[in-house]
PDB file of N, CA and C in Angstrom:
ATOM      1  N   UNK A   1     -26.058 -34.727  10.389  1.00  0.00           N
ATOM      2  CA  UNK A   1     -25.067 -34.741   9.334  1.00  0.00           C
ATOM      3  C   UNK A   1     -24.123 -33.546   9.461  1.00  0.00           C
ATOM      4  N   UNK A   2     -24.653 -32.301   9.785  1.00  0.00           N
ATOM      5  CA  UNK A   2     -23.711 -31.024   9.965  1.00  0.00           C
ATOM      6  C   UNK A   2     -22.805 -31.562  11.110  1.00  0.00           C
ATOM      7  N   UNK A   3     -23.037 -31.789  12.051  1.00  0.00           N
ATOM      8  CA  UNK A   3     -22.528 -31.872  13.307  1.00  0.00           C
ATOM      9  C   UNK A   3     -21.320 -32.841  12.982  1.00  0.00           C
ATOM     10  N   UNK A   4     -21.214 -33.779  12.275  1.00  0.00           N
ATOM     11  CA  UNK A   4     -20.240 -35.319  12.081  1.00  0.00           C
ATOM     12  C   UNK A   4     -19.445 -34.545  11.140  1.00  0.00           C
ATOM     13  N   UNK A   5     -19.673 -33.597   9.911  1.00  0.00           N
ATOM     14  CA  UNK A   5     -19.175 -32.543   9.498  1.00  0.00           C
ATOM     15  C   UNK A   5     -17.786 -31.734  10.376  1.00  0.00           C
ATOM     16  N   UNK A   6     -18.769 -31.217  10.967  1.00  0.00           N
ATOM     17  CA  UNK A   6     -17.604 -30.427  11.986  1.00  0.00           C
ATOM     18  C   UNK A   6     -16.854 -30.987  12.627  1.00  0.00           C
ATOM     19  N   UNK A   7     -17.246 -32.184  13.014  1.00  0.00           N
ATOM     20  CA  UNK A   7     -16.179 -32.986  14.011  1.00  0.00           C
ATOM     21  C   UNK A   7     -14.936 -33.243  12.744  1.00  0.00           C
ATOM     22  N   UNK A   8     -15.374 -33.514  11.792  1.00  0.00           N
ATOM     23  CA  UNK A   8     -14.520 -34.410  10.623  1.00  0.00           C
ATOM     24  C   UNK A   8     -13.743 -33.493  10.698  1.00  0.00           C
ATOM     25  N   UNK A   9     -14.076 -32.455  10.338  1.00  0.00           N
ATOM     26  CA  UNK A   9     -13.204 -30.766   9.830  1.00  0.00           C
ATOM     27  C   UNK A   9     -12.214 -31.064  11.021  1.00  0.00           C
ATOM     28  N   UNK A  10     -12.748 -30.746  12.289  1.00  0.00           N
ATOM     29  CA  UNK A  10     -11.967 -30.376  13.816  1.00  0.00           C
ATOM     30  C   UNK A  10     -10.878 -31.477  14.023  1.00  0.00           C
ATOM     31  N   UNK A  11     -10.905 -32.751  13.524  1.00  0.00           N
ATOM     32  CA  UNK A  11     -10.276 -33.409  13.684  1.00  0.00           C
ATOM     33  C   UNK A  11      -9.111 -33.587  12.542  1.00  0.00           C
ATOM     34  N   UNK A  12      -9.646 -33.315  11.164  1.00  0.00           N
ATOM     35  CA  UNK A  12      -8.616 -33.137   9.988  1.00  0.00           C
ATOM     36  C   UNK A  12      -7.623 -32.325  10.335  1.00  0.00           C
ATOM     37  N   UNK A  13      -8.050 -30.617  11.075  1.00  0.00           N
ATOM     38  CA  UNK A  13      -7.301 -29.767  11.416  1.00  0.00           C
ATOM     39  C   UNK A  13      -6.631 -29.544  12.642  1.00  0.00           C
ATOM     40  N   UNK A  14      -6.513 -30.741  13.463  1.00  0.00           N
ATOM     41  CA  UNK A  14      -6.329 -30.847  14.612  1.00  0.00           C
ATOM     42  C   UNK A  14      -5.016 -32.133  14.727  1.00  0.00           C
ATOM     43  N   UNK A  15      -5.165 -32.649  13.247  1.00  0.00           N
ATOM     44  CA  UNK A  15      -4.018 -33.724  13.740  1.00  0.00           C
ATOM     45  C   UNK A  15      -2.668 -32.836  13.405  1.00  0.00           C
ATOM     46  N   UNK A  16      -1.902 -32.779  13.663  1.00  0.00           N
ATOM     47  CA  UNK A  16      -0.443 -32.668  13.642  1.00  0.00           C
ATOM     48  C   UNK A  16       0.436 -31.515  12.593  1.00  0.00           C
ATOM     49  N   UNK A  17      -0.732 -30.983  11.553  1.00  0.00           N
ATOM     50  CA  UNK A  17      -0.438 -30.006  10.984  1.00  0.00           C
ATOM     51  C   UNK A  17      -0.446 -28.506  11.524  1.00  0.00           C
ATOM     52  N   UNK A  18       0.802 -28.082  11.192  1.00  0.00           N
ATOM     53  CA  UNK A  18       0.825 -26.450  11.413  1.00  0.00           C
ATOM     54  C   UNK A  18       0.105 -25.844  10.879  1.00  0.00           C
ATOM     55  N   UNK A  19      -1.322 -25.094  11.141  1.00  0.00           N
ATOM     56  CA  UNK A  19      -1.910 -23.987  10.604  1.00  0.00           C
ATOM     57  C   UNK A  19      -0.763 -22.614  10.018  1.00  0.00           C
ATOM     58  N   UNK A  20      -0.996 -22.557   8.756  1.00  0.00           N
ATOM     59  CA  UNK A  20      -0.277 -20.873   8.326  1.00  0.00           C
ATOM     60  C   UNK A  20      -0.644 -19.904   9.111  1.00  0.00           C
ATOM     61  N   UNK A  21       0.955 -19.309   9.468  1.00  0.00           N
ATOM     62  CA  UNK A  21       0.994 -17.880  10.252  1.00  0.00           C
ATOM     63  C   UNK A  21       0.550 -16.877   9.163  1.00  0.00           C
ATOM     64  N   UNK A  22      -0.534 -16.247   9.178  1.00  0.00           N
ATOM     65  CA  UNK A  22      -1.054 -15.370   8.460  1.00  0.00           C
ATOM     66  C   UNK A  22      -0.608 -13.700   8.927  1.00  0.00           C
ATOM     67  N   UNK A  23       0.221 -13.978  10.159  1.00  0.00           N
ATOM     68  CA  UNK A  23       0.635 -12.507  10.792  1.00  0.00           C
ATOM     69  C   UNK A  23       0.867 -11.953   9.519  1.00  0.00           C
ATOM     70  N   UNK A  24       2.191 -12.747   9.528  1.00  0.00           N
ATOM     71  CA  UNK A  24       3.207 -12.373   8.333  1.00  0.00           C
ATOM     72  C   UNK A  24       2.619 -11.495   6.955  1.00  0.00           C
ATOM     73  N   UNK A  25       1.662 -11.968   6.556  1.00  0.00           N
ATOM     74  CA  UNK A  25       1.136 -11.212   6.093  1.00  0.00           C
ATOM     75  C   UNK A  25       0.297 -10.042   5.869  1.00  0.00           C
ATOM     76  N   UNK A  26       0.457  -9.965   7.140  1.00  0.00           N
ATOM     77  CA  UNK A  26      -0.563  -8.695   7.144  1.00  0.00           C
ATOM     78  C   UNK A  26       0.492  -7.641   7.619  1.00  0.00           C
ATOM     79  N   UNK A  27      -0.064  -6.499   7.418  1.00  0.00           N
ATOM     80  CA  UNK A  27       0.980  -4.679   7.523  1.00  0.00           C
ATOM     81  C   UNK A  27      -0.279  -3.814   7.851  1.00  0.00           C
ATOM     82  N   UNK A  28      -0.133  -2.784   8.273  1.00  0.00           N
ATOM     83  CA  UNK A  28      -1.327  -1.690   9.072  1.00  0.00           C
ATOM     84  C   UNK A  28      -0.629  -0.799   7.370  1.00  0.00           C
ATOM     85  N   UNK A  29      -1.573  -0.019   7.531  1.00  0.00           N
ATOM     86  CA  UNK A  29      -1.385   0.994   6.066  1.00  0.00           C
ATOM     87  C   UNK A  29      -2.477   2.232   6.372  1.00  0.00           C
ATOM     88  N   UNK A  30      -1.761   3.179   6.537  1.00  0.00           N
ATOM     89  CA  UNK A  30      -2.897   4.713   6.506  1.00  0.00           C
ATOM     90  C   UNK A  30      -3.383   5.305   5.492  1.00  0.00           C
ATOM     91  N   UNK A  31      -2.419   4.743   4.519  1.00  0.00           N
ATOM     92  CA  UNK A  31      -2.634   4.871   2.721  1.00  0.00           C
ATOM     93  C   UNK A  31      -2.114   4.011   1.874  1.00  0.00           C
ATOM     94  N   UNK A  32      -3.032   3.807   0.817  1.00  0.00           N
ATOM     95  CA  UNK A  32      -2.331   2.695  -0.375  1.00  0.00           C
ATOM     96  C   UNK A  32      -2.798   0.831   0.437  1.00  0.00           C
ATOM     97  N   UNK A  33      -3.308   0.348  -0.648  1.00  0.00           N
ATOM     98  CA  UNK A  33      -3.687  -1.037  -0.498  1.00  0.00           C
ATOM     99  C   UNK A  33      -3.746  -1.508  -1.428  1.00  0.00           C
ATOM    100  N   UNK A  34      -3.810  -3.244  -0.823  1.00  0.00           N
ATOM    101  CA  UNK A  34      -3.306  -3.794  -2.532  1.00  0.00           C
ATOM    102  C   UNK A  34      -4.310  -3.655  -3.461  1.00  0.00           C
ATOM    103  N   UNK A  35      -4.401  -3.822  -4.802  1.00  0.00           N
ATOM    104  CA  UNK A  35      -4.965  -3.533  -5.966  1.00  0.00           C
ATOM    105  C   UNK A  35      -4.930  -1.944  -6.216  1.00  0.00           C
ATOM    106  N   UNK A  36      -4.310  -1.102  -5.631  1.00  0.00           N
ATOM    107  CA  UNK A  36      -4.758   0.072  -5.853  1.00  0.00           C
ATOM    108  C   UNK A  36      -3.786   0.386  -7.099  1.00  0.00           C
ATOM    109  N   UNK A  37      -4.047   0.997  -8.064  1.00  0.00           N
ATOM    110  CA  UNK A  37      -3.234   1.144  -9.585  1.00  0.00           C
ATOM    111  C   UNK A  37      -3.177   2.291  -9.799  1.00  0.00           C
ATOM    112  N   UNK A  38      -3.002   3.710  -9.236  1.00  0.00           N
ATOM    113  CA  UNK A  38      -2.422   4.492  -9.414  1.00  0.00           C
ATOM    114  C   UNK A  38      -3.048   5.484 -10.533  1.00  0.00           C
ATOM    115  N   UNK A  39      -2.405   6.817 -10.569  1.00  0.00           N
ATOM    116  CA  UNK A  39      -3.046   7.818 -11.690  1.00  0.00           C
ATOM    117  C   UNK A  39      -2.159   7.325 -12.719  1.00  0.00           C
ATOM    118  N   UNK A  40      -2.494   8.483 -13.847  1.00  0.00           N
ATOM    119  CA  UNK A  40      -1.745   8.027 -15.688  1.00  0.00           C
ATOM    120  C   UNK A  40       0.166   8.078 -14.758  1.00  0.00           C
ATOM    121  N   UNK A  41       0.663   8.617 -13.781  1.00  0.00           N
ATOM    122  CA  UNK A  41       2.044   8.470 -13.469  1.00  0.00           C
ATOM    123  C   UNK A  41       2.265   7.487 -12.412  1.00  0.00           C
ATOM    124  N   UNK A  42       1.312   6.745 -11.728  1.00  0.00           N
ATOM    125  CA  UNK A  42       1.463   5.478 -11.112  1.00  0.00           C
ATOM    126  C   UNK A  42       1.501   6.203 -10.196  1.00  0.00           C
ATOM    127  N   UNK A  43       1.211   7.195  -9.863  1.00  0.00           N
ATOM    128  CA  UNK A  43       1.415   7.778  -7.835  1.00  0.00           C
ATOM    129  C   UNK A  43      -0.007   7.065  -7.878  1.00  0.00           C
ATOM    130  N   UNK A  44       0.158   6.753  -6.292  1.00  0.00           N
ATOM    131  CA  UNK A  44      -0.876   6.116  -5.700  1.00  0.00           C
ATOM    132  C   UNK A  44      -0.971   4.603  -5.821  1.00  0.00           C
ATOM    133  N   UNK A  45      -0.321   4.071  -6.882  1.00  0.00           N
ATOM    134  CA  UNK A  45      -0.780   2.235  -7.098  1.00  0.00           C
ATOM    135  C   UNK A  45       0.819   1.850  -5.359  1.00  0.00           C
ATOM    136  N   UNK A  46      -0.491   0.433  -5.426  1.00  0.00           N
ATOM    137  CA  UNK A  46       0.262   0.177  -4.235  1.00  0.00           C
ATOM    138  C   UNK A  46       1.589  -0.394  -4.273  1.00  0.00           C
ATOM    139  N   UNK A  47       2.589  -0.600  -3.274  1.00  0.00           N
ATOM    140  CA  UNK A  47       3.357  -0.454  -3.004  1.00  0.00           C
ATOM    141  C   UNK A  47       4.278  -1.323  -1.579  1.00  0.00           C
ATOM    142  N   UNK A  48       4.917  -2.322  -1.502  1.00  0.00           N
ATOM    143  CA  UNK A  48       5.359  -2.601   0.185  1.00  0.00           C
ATOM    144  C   UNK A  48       7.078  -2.292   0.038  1.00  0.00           C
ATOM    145  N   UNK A  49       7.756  -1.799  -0.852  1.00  0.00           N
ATOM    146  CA  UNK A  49       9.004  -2.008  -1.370  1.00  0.00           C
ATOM    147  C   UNK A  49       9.695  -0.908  -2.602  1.00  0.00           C
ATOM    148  N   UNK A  50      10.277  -0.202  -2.734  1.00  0.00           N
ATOM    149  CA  UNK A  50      10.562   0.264  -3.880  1.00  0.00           C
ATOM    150  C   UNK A  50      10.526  -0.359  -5.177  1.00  0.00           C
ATOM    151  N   UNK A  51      11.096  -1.679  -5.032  1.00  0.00           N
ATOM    152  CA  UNK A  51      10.714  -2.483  -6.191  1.00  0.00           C
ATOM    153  C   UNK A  51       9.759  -2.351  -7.347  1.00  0.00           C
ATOM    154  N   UNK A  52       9.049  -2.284  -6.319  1.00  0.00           N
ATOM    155  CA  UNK A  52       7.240  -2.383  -6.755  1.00  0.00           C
ATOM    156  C   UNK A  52       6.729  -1.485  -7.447  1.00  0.00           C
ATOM    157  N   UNK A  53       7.250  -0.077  -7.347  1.00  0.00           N
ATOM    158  CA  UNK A  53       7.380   1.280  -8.291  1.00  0.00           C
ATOM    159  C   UNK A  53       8.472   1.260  -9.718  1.00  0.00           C
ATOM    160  N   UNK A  54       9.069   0.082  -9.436  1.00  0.00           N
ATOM    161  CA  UNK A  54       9.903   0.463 -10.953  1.00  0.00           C
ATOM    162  C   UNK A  54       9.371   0.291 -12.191  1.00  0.00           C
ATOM    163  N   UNK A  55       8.362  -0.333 -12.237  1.00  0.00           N
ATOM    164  CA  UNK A  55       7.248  -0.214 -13.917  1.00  0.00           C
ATOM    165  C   UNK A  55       6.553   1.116 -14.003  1.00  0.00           C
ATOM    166  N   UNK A  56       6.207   1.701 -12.665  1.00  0.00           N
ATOM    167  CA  UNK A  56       4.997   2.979 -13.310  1.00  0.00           C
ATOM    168  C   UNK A  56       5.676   3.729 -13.892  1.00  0.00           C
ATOM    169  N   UNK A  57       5.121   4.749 -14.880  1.00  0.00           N
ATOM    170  CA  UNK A  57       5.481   5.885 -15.493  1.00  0.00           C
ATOM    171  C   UNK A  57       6.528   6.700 -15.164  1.00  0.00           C
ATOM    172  N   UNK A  58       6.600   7.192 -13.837  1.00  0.00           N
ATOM    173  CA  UNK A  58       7.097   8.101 -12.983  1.00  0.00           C
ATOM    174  C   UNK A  58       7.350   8.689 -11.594  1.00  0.00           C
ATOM    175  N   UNK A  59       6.560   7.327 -10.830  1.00  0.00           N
ATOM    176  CA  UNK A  59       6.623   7.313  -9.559  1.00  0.00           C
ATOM    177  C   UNK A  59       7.577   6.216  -8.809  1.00  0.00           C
ATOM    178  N   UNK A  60       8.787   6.428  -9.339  1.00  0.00           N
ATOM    179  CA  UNK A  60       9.445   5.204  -8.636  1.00  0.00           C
ATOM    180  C   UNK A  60       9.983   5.023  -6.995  1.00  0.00           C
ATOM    181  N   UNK A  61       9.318   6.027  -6.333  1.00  0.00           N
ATOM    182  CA  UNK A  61       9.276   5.958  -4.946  1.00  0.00           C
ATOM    183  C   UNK A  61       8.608   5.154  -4.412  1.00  0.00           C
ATOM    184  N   UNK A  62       8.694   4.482  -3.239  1.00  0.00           N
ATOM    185  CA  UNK A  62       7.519   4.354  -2.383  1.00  0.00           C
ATOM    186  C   UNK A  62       7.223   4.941  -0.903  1.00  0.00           C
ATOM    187  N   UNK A  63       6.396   4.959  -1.027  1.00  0.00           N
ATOM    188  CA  UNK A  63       6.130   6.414   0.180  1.00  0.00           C
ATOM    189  C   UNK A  63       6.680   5.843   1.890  1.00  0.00           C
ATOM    190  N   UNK A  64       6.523   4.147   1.498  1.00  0.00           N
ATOM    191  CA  UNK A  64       7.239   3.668   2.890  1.00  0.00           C
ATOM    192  C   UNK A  64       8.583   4.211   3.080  1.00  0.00           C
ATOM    193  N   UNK A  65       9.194   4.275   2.383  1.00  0.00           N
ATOM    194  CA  UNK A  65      10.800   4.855   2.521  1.00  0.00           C
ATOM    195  C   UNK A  65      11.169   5.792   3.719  1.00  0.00           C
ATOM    196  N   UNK A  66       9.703   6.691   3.531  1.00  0.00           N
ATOM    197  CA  UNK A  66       9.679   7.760   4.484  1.00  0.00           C
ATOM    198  C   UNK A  66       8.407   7.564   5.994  1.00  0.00           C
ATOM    199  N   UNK A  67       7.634   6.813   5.444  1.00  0.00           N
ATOM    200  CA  UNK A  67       6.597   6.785   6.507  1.00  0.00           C
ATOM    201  C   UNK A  67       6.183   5.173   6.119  1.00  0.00           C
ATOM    202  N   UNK A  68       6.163   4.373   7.286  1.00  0.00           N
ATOM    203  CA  UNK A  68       6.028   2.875   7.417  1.00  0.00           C
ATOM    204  C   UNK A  68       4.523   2.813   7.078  1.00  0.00           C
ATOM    205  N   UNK A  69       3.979   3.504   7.602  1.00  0.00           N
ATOM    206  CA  UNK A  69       2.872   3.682   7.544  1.00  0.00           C
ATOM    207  C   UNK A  69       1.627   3.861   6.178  1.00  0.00           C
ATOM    208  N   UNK A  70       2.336   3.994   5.468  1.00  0.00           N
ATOM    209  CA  UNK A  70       1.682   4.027   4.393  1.00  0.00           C
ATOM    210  C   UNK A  70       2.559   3.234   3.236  1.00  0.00           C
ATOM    211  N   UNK A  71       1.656   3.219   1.846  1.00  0.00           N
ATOM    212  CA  UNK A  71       2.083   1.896   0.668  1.00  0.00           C
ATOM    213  C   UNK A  71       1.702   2.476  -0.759  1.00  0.00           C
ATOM    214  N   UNK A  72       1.823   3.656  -1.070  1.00  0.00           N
ATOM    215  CA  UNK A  72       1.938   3.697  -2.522  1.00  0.00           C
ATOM    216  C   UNK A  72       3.118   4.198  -3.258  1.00  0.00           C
ATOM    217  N   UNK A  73       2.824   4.364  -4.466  1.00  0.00           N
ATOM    218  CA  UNK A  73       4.054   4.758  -5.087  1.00  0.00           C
ATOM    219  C   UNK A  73       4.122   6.437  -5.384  1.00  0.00           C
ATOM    220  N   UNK A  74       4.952   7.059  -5.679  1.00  0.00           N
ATOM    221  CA  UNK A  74       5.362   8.419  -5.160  1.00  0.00           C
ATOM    222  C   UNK A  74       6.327   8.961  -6.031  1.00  0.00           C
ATOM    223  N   UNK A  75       6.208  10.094  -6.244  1.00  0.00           N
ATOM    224  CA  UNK A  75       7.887  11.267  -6.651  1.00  0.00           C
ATOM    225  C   UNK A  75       7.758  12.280  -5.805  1.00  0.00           C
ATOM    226  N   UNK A  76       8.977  12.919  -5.777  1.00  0.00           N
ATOM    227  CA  UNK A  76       9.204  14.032  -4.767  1.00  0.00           C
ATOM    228  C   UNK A  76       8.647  15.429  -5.982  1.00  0.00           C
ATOM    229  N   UNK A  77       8.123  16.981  -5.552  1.00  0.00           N
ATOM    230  CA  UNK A  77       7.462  17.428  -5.893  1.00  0.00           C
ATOM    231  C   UNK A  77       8.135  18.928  -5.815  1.00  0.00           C
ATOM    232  N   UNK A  78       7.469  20.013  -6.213  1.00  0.00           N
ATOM    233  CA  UNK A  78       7.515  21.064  -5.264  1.00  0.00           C
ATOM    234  C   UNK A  78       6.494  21.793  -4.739  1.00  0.00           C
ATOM    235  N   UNK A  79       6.262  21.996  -3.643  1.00  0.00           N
ATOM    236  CA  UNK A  79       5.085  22.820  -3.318  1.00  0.00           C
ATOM    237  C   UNK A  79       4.572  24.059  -3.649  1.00  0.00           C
ATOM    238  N   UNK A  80       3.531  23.873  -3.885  1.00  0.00           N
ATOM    239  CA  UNK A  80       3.049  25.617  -4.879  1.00  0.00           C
ATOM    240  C   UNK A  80       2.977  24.394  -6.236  1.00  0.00           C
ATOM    241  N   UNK A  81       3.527  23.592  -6.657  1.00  0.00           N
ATOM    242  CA  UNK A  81       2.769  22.933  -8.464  1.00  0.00           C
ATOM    243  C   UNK A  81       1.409  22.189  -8.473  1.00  0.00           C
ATOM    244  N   UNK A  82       1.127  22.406  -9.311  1.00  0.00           N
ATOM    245  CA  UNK A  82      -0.485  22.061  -9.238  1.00  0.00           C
ATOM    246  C   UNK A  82      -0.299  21.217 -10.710  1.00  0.00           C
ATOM    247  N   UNK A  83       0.870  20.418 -11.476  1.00  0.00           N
ATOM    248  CA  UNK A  83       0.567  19.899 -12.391  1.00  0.00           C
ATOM    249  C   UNK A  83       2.090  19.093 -12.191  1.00  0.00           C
ATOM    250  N   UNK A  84       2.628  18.875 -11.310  1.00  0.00           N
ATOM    251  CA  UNK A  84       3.388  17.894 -11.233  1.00  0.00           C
ATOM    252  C   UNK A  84       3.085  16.596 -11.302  1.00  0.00           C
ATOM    253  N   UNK A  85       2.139  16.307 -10.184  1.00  0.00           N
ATOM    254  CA  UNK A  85       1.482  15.155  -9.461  1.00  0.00           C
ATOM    255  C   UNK A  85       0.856  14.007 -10.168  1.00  0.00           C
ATOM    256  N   UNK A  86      -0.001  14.741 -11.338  1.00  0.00           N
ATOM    257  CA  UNK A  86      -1.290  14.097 -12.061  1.00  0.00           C
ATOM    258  C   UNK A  86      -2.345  14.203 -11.131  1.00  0.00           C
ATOM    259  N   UNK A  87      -3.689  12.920 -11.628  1.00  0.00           N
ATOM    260  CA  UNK A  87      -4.688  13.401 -11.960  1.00  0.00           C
ATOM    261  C   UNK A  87      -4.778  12.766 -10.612  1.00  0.00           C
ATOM    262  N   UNK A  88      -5.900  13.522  -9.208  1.00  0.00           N
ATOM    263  CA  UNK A  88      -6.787  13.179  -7.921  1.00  0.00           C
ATOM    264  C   UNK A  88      -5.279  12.810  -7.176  1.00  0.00           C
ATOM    265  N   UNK A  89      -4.440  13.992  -7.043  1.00  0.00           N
ATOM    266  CA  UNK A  89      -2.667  13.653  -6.520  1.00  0.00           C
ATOM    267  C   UNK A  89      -2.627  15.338  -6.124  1.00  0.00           C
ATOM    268  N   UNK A  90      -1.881  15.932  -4.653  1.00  0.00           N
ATOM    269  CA  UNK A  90      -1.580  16.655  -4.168  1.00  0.00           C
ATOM    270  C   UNK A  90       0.086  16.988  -3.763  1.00  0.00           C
ATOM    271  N   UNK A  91       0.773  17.900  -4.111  1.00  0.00           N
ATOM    272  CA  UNK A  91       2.067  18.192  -3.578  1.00  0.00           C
ATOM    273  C   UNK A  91       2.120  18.377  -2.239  1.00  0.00           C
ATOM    274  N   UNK A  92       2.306  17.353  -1.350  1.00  0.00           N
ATOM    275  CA  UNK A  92       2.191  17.290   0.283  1.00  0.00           C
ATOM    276  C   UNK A  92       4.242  17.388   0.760  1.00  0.00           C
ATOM    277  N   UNK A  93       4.053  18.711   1.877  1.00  0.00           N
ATOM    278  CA  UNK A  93       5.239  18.497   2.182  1.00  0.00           C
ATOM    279  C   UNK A  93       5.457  18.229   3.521  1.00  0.00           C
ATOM    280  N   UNK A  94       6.079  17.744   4.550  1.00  0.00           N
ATOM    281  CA  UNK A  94       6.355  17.612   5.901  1.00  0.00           C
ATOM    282  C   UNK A  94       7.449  18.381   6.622  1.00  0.00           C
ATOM    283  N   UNK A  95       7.635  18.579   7.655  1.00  0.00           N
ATOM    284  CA  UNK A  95       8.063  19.612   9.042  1.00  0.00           C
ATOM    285  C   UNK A  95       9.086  19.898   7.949  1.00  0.00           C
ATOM    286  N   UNK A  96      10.031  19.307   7.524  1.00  0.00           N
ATOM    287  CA  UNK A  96      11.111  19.310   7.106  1.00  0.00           C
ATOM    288  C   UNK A  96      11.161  19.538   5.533  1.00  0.00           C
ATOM    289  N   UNK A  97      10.120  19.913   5.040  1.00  0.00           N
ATOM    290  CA  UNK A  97       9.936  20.484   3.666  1.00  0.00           C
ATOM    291  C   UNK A  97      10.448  20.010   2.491  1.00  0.00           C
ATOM    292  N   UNK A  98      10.366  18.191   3.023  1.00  0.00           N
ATOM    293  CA  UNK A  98      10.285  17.342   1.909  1.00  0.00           C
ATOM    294  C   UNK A  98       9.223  17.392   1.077  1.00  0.00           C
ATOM    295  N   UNK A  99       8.942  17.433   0.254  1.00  0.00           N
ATOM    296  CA  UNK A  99       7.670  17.484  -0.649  1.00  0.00           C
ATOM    297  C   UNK A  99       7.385  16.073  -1.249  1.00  0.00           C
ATOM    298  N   UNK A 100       6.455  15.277  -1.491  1.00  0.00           N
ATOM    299  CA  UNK A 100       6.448  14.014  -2.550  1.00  0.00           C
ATOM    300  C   UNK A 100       4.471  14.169  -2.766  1.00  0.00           C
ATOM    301  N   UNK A 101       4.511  13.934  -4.291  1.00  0.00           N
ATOM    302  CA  UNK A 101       2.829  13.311  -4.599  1.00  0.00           C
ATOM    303  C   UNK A 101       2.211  12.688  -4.004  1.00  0.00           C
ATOM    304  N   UNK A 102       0.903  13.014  -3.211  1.00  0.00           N
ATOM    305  CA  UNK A 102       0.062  12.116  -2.328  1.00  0.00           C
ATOM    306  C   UNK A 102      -0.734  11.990  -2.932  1.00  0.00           C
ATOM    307  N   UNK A 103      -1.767  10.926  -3.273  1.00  0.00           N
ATOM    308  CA  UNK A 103      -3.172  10.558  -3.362  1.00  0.00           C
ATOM    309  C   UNK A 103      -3.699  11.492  -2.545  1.00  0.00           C
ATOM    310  N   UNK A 104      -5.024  12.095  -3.292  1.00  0.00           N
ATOM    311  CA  UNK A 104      -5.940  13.326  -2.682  1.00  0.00           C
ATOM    312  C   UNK A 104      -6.954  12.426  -1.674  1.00  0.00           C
ATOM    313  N   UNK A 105      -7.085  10.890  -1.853  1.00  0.00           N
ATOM    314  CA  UNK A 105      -7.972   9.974  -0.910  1.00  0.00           C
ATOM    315  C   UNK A 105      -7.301   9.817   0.603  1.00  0.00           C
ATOM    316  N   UNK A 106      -5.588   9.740   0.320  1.00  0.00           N
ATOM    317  CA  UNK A 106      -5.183   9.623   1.475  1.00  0.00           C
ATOM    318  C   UNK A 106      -5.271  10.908   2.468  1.00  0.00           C
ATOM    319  N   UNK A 107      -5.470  12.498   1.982  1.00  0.00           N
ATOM    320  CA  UNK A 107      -5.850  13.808   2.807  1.00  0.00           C
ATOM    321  C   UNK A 107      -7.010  13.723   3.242  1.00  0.00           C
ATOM    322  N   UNK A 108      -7.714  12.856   3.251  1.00  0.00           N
ATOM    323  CA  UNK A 108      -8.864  12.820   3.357  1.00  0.00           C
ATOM    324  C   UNK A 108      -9.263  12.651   5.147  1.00  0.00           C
TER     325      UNK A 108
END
């Protein structure tokens, strides 16, 4: 019975229909994934678009803007504040002494 099963399946999925390109959906991410919801200012909830930051509190960045590589939401900062960010969030700056709020999971 399993076996007449599988054939049934192999053959349902075998006649003439295009299987979904699932590439498309997928993105590599070094930080930020979906469901992730962010501190009380929304740094950290995820992110593929700026869009996607315009409801939180105060993070209407998204960190892709600057690095493809990563997906949450963000504000720019200054380094040396320790109460900009909110809560499990670090003032991270790069070569060029941009500063923006990182998730303390993504230093990790």
């Amino acid at each position: 019975m399993r076996n007449v099963l599988v054939l049934v399946l192999i053959a349902a999925c075998s006649g003439g229909h295009k299987m979904p390109d699932a590439s498309v959906d997928m993105f590599y991410t070094e930080c930020g994934a979906p469901g992730d919801v962010g501190n009380e200012l929304g740094i950290g909830k995820f992110c593929l678009d700026l869009a996607d930051c315009g409801s939180t509190p105060d993070a209407h960045l998204c960190s892709s803007l600057g690095d493809l590589n990563t997906h949450f939401c963000t504000k720019m900062c200054t380094m040396g504040s320790t109460d900009q960010c909110g809560t499990a969030t670090q003032c991270v700056c790069d070569s060029s002494n941009r500063c923006g709020c990182t998730p303390t999971v993504c230093l990790q």
